[in-house]
Protein backbone atom coordinates (compact mmCIF):
# COMPACT_ATOMS: atom_id res chain seq x y z
CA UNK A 1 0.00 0.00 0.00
CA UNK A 2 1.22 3.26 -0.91
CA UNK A 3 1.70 5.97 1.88
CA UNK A 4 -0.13 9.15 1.58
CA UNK A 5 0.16 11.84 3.96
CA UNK A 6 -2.93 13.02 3.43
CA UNK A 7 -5.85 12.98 1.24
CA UNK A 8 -7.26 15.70 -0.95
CA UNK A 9 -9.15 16.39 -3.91
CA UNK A 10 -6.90 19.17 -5.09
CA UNK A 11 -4.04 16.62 -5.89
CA UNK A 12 -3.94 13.80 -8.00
CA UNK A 13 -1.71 10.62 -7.04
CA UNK A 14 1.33 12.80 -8.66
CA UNK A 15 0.59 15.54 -6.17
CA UNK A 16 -0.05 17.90 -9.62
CA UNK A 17 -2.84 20.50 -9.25
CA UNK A 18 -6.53 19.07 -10.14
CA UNK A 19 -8.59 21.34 -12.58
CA UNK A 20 -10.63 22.21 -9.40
CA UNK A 21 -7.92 23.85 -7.20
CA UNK A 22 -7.21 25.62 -10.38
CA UNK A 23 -10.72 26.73 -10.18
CA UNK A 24 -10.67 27.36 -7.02
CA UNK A 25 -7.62 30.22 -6.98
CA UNK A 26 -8.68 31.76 -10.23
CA UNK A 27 -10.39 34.40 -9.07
CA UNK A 28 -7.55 35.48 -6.82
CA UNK A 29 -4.86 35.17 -9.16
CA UNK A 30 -4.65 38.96 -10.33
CA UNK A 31 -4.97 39.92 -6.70
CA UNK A 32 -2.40 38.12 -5.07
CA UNK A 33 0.18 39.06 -8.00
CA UNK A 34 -0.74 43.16 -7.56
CA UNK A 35 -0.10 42.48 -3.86
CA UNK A 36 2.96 40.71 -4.65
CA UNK A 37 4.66 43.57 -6.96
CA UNK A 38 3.39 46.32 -4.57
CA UNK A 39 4.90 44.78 -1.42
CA UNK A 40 8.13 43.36 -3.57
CA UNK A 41 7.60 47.68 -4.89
CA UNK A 42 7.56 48.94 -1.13
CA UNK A 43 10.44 46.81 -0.28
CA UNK A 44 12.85 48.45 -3.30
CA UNK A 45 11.92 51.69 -2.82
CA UNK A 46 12.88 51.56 0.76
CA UNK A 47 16.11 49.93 0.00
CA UNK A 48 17.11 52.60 -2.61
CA UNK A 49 16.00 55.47 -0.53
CA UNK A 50 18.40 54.47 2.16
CA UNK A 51 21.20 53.68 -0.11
CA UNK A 52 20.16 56.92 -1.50
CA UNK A 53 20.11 59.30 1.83
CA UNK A 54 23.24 57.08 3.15
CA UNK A 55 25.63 57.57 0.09
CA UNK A 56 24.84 61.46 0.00
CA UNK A 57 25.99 61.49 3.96
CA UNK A 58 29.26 64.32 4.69
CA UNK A 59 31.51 64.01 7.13
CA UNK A 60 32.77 67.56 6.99
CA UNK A 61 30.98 68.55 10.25
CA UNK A 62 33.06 65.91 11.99
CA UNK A 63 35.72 67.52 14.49
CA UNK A 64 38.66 64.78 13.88
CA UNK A 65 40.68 65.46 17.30
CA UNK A 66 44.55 65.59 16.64
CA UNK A 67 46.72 62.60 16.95
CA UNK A 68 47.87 61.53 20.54
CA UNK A 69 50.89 63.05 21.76
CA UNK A 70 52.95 59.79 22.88
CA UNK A 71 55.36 60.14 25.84
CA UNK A 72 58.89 58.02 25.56
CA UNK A 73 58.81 55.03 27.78
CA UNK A 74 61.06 53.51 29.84
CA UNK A 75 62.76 50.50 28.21
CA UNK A 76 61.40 48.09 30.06
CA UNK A 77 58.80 48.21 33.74
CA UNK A 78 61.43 46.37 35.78
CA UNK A 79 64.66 49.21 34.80
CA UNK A 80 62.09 51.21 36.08
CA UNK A 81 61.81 49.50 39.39
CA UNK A 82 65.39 49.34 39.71
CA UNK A 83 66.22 52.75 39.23
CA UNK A 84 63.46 53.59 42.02
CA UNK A 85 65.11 51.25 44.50
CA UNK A 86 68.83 52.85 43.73
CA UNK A 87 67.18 55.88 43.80
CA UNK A 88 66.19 55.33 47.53
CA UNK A 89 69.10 54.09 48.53
């Protein structure tokens, strides 16, 4: 016996649409594909608007602070020490 999941007139044995589900979504065929290209529309235009806004963005209000002075260090942390403790003595 062959296993079917389920059972249903809309499919045939090959699980291929029946003339009645075909029918049956006619009349919302031109619906659903407006609603399709307007929300597919809605979704481009608000990716090319932000590219849009984003790519026209300046920078030249943007205080860059100066580089960080840098102070010599001691060769190493432990000359350091040592001079300290001849230092005190």
């Amino acid at each position: 016996m062959v296993y079917r999941p389920f059972r249903s007139t809309y499919y045939d044995a090959q699980m291929r649409a029946s003339p009645a589900l075909l029918r049956a979504r006619a009349p919302y065929l031109v619906k659903n594909t407006i609603t399709g290209i307007a929300i597919c529309g809605v979704a481009i235009g608000i990716y090319s608007y932000t590219i849009r806004v984003i790519s026209q963005d300046e920078f030249d209000d943007v205080i860059v602070p100066d580089e960080p002075v840098k102070h010599p260090q001691a060769s190493s942390t432990t000359e350091g020490v040592k001079q300290a403790v001849a230092a005190g003595k």
